[in-house]
Protein backbone atom coordinates (compact mmCIF):
# COMPACT_ATOMS: atom_id res chain seq x y z
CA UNK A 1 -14.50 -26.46 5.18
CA UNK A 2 -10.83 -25.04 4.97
CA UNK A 3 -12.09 -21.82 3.49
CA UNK A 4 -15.10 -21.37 5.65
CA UNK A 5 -12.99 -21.54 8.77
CA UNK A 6 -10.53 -18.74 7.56
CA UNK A 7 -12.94 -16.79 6.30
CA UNK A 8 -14.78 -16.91 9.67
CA UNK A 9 -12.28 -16.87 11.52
CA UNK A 10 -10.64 -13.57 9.96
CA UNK A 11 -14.60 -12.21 9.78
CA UNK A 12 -14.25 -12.72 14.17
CA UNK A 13 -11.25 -11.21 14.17
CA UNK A 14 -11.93 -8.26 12.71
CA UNK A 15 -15.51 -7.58 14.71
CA UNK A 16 -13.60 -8.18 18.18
CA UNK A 17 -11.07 -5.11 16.88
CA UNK A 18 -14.20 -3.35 15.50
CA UNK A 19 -16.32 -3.77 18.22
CA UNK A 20 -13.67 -2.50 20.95
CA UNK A 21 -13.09 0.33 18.32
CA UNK A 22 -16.59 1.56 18.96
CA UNK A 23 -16.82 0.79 22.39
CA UNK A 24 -14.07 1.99 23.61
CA UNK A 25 -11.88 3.78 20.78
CA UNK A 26 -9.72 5.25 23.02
CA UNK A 27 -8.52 2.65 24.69
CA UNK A 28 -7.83 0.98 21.43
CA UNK A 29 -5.90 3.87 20.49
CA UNK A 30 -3.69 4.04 23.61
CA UNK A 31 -2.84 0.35 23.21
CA UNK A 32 -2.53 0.61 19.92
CA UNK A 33 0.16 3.74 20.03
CA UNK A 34 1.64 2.37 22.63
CA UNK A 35 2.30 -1.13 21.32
CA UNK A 36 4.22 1.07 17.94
CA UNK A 37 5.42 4.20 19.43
CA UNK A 38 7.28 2.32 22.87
CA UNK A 39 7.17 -1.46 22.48
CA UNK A 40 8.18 -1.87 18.58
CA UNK A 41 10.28 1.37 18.85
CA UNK A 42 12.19 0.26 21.27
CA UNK A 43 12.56 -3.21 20.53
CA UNK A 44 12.06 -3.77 17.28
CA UNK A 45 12.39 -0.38 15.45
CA UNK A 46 15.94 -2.14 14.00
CA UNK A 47 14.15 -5.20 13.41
CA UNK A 48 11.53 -2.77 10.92
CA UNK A 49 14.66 -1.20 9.61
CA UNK A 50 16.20 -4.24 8.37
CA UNK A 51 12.85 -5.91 7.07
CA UNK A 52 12.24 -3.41 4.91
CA UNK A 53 15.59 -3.05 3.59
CA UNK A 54 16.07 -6.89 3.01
CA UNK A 55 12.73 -6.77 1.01
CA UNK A 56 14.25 -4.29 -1.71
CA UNK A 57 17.70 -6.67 -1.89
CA UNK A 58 15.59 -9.78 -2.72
CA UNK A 59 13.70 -7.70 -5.44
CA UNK A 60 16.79 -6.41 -6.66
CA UNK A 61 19.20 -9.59 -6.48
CA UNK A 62 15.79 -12.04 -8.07
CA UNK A 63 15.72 -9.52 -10.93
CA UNK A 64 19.05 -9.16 -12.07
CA UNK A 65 20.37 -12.66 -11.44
CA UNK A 66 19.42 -15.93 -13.46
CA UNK A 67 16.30 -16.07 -12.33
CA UNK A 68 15.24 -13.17 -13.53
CA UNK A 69 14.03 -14.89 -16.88
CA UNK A 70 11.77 -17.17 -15.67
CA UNK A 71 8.53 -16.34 -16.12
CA UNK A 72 5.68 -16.30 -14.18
CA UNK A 73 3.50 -18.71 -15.44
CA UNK A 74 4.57 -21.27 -18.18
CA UNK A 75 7.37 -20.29 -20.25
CA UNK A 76 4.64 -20.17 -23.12
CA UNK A 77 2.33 -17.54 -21.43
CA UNK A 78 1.91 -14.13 -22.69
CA UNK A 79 0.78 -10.84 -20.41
CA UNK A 80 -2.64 -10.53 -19.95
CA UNK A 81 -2.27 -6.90 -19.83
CA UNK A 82 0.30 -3.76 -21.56
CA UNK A 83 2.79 -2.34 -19.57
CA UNK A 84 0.82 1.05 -19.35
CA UNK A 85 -2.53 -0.85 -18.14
CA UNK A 86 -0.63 -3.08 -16.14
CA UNK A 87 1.52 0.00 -14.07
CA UNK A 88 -1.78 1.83 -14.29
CA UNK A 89 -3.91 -0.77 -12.03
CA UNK A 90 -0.73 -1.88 -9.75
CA UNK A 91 -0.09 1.55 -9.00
CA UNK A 92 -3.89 2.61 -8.34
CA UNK A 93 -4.47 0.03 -5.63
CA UNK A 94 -0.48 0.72 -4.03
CA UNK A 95 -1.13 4.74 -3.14
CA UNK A 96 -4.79 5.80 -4.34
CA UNK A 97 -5.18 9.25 -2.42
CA UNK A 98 -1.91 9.24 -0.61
CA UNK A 99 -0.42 11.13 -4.05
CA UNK A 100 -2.77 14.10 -2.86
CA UNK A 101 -3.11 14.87 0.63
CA UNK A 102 0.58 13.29 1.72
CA UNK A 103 2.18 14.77 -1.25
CA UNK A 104 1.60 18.22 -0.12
CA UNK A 105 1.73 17.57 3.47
CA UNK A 106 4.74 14.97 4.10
CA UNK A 107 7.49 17.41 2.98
CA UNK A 108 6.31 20.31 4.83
CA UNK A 109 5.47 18.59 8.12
CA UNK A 110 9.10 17.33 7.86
CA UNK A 111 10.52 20.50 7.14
CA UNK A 112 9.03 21.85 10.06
CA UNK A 113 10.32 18.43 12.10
CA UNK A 114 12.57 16.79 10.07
CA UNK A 115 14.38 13.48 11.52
CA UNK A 116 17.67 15.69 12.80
CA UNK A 117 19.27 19.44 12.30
CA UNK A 118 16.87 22.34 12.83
CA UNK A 119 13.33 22.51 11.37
CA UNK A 120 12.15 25.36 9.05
CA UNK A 121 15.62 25.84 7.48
CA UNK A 122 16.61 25.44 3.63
CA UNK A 123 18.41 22.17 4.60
CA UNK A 124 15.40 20.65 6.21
CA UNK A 125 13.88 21.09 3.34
CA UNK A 126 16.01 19.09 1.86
CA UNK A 127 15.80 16.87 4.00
CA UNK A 128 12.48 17.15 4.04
CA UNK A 129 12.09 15.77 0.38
CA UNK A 130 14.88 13.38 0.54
CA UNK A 131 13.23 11.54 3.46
CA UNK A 132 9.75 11.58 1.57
CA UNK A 133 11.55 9.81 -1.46
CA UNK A 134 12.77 7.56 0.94
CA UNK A 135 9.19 6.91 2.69
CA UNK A 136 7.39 6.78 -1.07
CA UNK A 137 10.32 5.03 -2.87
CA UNK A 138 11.96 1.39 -2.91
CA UNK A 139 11.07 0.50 0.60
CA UNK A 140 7.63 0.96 0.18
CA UNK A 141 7.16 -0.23 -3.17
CA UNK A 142 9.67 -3.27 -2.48
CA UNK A 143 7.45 -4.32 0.45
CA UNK A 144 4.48 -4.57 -2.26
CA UNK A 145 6.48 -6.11 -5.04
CA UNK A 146 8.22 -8.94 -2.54
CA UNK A 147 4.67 -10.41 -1.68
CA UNK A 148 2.77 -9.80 -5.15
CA UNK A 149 6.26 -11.04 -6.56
CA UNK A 150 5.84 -14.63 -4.94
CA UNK A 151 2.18 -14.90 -4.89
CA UNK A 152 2.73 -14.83 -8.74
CA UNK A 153 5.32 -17.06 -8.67
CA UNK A 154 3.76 -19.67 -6.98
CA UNK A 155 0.02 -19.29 -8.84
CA UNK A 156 1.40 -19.08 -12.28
CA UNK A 157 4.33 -21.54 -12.38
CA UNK A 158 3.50 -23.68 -9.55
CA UNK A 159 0.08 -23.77 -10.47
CA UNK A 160 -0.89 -23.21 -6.48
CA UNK A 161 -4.17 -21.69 -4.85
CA UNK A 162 -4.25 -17.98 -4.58
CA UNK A 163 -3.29 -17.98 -0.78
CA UNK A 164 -0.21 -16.66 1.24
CA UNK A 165 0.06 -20.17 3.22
CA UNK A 166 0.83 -22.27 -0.35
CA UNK A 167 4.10 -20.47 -1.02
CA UNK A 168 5.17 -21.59 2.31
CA UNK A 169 5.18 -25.41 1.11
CA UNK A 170 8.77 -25.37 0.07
CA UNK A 171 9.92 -24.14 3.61
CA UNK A 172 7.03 -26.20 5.80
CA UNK A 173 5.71 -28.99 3.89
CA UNK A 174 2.17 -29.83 5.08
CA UNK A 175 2.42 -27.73 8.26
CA UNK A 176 1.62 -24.54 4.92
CA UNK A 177 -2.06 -26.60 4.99
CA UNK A 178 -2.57 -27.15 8.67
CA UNK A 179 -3.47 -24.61 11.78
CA UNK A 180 -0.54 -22.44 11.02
CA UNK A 181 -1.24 -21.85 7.38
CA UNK A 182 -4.84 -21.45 8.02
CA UNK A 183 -4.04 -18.75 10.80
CA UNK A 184 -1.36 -16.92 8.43
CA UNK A 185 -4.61 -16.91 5.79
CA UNK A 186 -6.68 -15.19 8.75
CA UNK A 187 -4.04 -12.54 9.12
CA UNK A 188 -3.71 -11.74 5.94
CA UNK A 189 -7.49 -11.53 5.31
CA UNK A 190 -7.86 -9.09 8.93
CA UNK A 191 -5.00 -6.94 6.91
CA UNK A 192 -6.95 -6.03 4.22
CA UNK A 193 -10.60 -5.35 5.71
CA UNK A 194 -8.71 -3.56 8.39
CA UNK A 195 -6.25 -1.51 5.58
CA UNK A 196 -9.29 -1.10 3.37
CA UNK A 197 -11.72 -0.17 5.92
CA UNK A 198 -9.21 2.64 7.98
CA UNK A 199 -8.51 4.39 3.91
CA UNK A 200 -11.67 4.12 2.85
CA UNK A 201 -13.35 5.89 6.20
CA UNK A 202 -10.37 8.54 6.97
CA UNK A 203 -10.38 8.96 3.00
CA UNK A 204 -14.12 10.04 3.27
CA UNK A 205 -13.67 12.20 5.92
CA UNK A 206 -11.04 13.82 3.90
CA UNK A 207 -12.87 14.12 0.85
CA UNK A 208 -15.66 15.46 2.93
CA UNK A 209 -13.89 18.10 4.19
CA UNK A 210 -12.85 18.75 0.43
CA UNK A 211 -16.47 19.66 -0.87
CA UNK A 212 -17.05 21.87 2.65
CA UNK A 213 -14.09 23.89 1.85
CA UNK A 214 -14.46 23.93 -2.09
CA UNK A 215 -18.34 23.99 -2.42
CA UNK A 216 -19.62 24.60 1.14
CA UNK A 217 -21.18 20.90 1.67
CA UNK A 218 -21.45 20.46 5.14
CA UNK A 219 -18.83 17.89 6.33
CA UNK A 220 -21.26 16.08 8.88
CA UNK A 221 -21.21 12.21 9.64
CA UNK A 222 -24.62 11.83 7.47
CA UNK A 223 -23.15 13.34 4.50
CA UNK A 224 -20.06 11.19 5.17
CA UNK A 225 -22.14 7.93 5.21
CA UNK A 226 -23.61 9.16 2.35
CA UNK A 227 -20.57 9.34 0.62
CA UNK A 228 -19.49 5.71 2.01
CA UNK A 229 -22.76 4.38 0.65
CA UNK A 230 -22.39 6.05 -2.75
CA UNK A 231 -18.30 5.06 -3.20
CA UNK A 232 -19.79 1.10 -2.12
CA UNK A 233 -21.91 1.07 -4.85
CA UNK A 234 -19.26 2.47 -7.46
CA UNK A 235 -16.53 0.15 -6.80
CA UNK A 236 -19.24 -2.70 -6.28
CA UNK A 237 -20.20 -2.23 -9.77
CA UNK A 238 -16.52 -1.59 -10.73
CA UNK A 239 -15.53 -4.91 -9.15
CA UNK A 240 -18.00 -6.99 -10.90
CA UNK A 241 -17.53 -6.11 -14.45
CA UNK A 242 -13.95 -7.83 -13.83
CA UNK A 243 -10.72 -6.67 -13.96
CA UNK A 244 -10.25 -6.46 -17.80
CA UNK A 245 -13.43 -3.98 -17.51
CA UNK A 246 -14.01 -1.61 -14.74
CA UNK A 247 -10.79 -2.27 -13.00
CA UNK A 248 -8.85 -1.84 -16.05
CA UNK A 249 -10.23 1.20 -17.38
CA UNK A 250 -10.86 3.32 -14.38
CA UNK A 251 -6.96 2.57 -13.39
CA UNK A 252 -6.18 4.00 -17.37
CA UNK A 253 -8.52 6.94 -17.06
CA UNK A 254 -7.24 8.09 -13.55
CA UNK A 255 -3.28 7.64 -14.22
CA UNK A 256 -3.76 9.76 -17.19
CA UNK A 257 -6.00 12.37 -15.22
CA UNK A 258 -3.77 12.33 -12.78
CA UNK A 259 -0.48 12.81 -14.69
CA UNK A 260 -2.38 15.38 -16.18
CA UNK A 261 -2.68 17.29 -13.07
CA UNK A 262 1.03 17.05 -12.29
CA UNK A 263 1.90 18.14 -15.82
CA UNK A 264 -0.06 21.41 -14.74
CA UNK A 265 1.22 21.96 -11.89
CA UNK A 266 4.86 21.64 -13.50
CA UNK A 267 3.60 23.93 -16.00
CA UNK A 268 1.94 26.69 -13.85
CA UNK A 269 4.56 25.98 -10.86
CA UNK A 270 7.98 26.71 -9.95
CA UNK A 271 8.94 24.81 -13.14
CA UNK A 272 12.81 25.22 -12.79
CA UNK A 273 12.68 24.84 -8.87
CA UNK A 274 11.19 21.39 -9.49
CA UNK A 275 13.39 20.20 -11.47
CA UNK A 276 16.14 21.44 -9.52
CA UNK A 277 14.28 19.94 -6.21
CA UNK A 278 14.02 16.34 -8.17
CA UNK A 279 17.54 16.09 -9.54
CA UNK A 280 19.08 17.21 -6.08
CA UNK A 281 16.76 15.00 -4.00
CA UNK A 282 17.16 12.09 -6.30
CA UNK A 283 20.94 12.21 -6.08
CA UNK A 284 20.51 12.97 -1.98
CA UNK A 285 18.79 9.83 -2.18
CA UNK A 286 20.53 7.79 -3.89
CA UNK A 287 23.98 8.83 -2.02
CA UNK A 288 22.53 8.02 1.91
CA UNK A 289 20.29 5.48 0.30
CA UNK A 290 21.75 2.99 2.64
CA UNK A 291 22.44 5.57 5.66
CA UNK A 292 18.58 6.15 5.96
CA UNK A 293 18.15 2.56 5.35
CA UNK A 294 19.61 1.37 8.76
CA UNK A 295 19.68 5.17 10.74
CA UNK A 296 18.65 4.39 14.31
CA UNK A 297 19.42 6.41 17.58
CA UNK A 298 20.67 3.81 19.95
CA UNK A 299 22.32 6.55 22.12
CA UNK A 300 19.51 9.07 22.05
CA UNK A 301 17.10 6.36 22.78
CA UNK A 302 14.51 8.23 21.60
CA UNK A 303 12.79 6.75 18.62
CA UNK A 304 9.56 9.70 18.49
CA UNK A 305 10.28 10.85 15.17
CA UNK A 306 10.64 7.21 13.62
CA UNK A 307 7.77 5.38 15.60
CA UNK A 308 5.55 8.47 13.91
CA UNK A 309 6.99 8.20 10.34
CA UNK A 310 9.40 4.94 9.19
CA UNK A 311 8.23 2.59 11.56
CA UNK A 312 4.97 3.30 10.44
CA UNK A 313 5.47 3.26 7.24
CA UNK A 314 7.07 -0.08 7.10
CA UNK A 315 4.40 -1.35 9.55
CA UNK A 316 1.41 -0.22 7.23
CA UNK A 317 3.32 -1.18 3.91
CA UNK A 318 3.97 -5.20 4.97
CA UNK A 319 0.21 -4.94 6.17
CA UNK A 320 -0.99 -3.47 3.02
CA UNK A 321 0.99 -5.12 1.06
CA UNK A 322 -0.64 -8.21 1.35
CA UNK A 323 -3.72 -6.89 -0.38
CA UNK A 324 -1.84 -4.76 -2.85
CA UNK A 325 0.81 -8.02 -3.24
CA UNK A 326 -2.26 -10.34 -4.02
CA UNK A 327 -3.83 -7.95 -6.03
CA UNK A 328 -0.26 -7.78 -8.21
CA UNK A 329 0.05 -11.22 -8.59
CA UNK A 330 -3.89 -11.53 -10.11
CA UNK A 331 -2.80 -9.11 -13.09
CA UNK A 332 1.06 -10.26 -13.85
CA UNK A 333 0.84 -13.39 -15.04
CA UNK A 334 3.38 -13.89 -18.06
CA UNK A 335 5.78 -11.48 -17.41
CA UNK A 336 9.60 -12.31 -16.21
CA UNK A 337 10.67 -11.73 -12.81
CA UNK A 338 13.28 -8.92 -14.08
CA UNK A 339 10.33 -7.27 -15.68
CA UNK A 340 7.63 -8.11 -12.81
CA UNK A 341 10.77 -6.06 -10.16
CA UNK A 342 11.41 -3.50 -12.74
CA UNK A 343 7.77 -2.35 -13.59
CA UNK A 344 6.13 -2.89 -9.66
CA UNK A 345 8.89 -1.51 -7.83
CA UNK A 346 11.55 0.68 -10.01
CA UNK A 347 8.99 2.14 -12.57
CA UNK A 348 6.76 3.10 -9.82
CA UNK A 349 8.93 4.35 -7.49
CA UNK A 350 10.63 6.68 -9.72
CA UNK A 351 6.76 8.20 -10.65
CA UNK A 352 6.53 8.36 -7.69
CA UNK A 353 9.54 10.61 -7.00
CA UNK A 354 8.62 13.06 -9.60
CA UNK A 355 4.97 13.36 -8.28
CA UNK A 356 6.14 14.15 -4.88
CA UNK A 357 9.19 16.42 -6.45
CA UNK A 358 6.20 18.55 -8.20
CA UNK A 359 3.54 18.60 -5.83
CA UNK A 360 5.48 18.79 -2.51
CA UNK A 361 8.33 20.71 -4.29
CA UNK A 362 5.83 23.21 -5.10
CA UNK A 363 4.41 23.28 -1.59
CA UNK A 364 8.12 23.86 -0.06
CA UNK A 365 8.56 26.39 -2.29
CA UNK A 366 5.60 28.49 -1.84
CA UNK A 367 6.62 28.16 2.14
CA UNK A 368 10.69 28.72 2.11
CA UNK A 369 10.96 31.03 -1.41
CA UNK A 370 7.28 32.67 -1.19
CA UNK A 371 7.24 33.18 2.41
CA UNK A 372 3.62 31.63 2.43
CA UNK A 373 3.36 30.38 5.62
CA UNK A 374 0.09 29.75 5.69
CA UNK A 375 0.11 26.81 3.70
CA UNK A 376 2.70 25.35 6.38
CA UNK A 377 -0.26 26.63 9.29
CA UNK A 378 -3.19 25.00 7.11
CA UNK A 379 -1.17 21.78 7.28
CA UNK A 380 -0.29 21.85 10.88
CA UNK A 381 -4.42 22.81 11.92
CA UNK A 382 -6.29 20.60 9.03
CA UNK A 383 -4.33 18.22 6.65
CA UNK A 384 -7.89 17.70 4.67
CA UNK A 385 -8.60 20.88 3.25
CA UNK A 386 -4.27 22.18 3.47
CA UNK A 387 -4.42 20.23 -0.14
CA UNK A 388 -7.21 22.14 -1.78
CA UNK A 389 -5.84 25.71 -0.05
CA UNK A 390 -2.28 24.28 -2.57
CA UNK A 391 -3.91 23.82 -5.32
CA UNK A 392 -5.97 27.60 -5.35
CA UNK A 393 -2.50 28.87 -5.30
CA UNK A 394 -2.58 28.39 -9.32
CA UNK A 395 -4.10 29.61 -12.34
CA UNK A 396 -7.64 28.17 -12.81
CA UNK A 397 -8.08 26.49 -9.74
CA UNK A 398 -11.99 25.47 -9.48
CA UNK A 399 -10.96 23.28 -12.66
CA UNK A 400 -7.74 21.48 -10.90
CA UNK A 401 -9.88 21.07 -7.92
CA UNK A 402 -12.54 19.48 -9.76
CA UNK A 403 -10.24 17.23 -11.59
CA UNK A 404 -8.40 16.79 -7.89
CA UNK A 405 -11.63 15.67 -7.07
CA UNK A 406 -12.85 13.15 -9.34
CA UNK A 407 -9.50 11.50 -9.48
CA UNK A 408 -9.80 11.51 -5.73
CA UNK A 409 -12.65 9.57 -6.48
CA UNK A 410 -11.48 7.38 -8.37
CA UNK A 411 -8.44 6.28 -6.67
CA UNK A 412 -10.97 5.65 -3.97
CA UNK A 413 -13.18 3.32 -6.48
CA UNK A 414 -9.91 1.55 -7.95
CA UNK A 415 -8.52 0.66 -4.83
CA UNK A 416 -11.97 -0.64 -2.92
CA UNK A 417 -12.75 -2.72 -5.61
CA UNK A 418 -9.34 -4.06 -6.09
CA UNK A 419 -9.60 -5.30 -2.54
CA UNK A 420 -13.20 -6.80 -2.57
CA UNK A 421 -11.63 -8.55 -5.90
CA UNK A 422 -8.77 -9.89 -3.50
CA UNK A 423 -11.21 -10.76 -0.77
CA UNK A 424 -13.45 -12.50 -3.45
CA UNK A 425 -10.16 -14.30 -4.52
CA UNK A 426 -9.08 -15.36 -0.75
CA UNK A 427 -12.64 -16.46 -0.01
CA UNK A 428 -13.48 -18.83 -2.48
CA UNK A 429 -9.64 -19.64 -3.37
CA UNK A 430 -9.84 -18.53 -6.99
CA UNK A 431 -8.25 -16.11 -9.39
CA UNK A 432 -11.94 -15.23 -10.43
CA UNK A 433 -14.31 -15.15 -7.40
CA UNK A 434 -18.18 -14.47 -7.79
CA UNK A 435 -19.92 -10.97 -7.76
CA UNK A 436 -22.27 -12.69 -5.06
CA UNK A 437 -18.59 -12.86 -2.81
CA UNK A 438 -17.38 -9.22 -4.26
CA UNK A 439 -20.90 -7.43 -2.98
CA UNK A 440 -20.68 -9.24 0.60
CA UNK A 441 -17.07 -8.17 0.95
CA UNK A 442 -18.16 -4.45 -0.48
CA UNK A 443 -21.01 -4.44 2.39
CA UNK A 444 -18.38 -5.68 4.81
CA UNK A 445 -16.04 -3.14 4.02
CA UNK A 446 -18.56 -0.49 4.30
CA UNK A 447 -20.39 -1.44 7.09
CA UNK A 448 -17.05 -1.37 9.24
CA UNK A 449 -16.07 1.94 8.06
CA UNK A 450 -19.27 3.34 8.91
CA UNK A 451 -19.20 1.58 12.56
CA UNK A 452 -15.85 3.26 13.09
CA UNK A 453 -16.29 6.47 11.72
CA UNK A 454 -19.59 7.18 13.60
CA UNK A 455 -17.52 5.23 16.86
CA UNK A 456 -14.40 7.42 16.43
CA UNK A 457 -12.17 4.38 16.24
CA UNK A 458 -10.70 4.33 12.45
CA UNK A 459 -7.71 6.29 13.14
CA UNK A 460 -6.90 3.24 15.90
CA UNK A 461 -7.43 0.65 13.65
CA UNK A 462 -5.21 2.08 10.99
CA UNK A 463 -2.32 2.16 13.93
CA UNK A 464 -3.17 -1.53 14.21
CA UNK A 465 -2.76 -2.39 11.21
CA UNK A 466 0.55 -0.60 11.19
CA UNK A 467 1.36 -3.17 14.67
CA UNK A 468 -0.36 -6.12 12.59
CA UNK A 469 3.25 -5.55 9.95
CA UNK A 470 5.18 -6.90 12.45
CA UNK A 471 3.87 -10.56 12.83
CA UNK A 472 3.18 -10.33 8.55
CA UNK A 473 6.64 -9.26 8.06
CA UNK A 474 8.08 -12.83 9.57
CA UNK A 475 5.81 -14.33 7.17
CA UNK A 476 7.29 -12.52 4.61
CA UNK A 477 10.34 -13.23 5.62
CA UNK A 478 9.32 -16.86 5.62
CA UNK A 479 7.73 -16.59 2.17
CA UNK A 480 10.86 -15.14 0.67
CA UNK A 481 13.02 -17.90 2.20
CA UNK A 482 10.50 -20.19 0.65
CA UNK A 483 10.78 -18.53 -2.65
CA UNK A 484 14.67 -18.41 -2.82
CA UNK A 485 14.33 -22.50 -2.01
CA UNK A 486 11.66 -23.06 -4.76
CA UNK A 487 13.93 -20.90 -7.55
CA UNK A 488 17.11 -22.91 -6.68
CA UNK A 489 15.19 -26.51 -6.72
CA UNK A 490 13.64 -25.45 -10.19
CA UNK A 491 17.29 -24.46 -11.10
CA UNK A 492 19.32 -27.29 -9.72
CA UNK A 493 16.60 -29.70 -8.24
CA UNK A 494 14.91 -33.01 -9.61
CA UNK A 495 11.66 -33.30 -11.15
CA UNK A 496 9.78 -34.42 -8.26
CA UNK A 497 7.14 -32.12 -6.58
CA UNK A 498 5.58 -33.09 -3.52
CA UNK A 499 1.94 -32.03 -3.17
CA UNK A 500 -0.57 -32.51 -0.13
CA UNK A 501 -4.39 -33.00 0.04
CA UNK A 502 -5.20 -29.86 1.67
CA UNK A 503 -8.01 -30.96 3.75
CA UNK A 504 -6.07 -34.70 4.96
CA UNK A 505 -2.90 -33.35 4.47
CA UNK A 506 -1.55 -36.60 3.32
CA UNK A 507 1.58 -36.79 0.80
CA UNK A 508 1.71 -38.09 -2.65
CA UNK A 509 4.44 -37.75 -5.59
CA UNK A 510 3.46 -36.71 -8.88
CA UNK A 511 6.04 -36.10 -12.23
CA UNK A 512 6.26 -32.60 -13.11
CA UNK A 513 6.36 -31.73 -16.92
């Protein structure tokens, strides 16, 4: 009965914010923007700050101290995937289209509004790309790795349920089973339908706008729900031939289509200025690594700028993170801590950094060096079709737009059916849920976006979600405490595990090992 009543419960939660979306989407967004931009700027913008930061420490500190041997799982248990396969489906479900459309447009919106000095100068620029690395980089991958990092933990070695409220036994005891764990499973469940649901529908529209400006395919709201339908059914079939299958093998096809469209743009590009651009932002990086880590304006008082872009960020990565943690977790069992840190948040975030050094290096340059401001224009008026104006700027265009396209694509199917394989996991409390559970959360999923796209109320929900990162992030907090107490008992403690009956809650002792 546990499960039913979460999965109910987070099924209600998410109509009441769907339903006012499409009654009254306005008024969702107002609260919604105001609740970020003034109350959590204001009040908590430091608290975000330091969050996020304290995330990346953990990773860091679990990785290269002691416990950075123990594996996760039995000390016995080997990978279930390679490195490149593994990276290939962590990193598909953490950014998906994000590499595309923000890659272009992040830098050059900052340049024209960077975070301090003048806009549309050779140093915003810089900073320009030195702030994206920061947006892309460790904080943002940290937030993912923290939460996949314990769920793994506490599955594999602990042998627990799939669930954000067991790794919370260590810190609450049987209050992890009772209301409060059962409302921290709700939340997290609302997270991902409303994450999901918010890319999947402002991802269509973007795509739609894609095949108008490419191929002249009318970007309407039928041929949108067309598209919703038709992505559904991909990643519905993706989902239920199983992670070693579809999941696996779409993730491998798409990294390597995808490096392959960076490698061309290297090629054809500003080759030298890109390297230049990622050696000098890396280092700019690195050196105020910890200066954009805590930068606030107490004086100023003015936190616009940072409600719009950190705040944000941090906001929507704790709140995605819990599907993209879960889903991290389900593929790394057998691998070390050290090596769970080093290849979901290092290894990614430095691809990461030379995918934004190449593609929004490129797009900088065309605008400071060229002179080609009407890239910077295209951005400002239409973000959707700013990316495939880029990309005609090289040598045999219709052929990177087509590949831009199907990788689009794909990075859409990878990262839906990732999360119906997350829902299916939260749902029925398994590391291998049903395709009868996958196909109900798929129509879930869809049916929302649909709702909200025809309602007007997806670009709302995906500033809620960004709010919904501040309650997840003390759970976070909570789970890392919980972690840190777990390590240390297995390290110094006794033998003795207490476990609860999750439905009477009552105590019992049992011998570990």
């Amino acid at each position: 009965m546990g499960k039913n009543i979460v999965v109910i419960g987070a099924l209600t939660l998410t109509f009441i914010f769907v339903l006012f979306g499409i009654i009254a989407p306005e008024t969702l967004g107002q609260a919604a923007s105001y609740i970020l931009n003034t109350f959590i700027s204001e009040n908590f913008g430091w608290y975000y700050m330091l969050a996020a930061f304290t995330f990346v420490v953990i990773c860091l500190y679990v990785a290269l101290s002691k416990y950075g041997n123990i594996r996760l799982g039995k000390d016995t248990d080997k990978p279930e995937f390679n490195r490149f396969t593994w990276i290939a489906m962590l990193y598909s479900a953490g950014l998906a289209i994000s590499l595309f459309f923000w890659g272009v447009a992040e830098p050059v919106l900052m340049y024209i509004d960077p975070p301090f000095g003048t806009g549309e100068t050779q140093e915003s620029a810089k900073t320009a790309m030195q702030y994206t690395f920061f947006h892309w980089g460790l904080h943002s991958w940290g937030s993912y790795a923290i939460i996949g990092l314990i769920m793994a933990y506490f599955q594999y070695r602990k042998n627990t349920l799939p669930l954000i409220n067991e790794s919370l036994e260590p810190l609450l005891g049987k209050k992890a089973f009772g209301p409060i764990g059962k409302f921290i499973n709700i939340l997290a469940i609302f997270a991902v339908i409303s994450g999901i649901t918010t890319s999947l529908g402002l991802g269509v529209k973007q795509m739609g706008a894609g095949f108008d400006y490419v191929w002249g395919i009318e970007n309407n709201f039928t041929n949108q729900i067309i598209l919703i339908l038709i992505l559904t059914v991909l990643f519905i079939i993706s989902a239920s031939t199983g992670i070693k299958r579809g999941i696996k093998w779409l993730s491998n096809i798409n990294i390597v289509l995808a490096l392959m469209i960076m490698m061309f743009i290297f090629i054809a590009g500003p080759t030298r200025n890109i390297l230049g651009i990622l050696v000098n932002t890396t280092g700019n990086y690195m050196q105020n690594f910890i200066s954009m880590s805590f930068h606030l304006e107490p004086f100023l008082n003015d936190y616009t700028w940072q409600a719009g872009w950190d705040f944000f960020y941090w906001g929507w990565a704790i709140s995605f993170g819990v599907f993209v943690g879960l889903f991290i977790a389900r593929i790394s069992k057998g691998r070390t801590i050290r090596e769970f840190i080093f290849g979901a948040m290092l290894i990614p975030s430095l691809a990461t950094m030379i995918w934004y050094s190449t593609i929004g290096g490129s797009a900088l340059y065309n605008i400071v060096n060229l002179g080609n401001n009407e890239l910077a224009n295209r951005i400002l008026e239409n973000m959707d079709t700013a990316l495939f104006y880029f990309l005609q700027l090289f040598p045999f265009s219709p052929v990177l737009i087509f590949m831009t396209m199907v990788s689009l694509i794909i990075f859409f199917i990878t990262s839906a059916d990732s999360t119906v394989y997350v829902l299916g996991m939260y749902s029925e409390e398994n590391t291998d849920p049903s395709n009868k559970s996958k196909i109900m959360w798929g129509v879930v999923i869809a049916g929302v976006a649909i709702a909200l796209l025809l309602s007007g109320g997806l670009t709302p929900l995906q500033t809620v979600s960004a709010v919904a990162g501040l309650p997840f992030s003390v759970v976070v907090l909570l789970m890392c405490v919980s972690f840190i107490k777990s390590l240390r008992n297995e390290t110094f403690g006794s033998n003795n595990k207490v476990e609860y009956d999750r439905k009477s809650c009552d105590v019992e002792e049992r011998e570990v090992g």
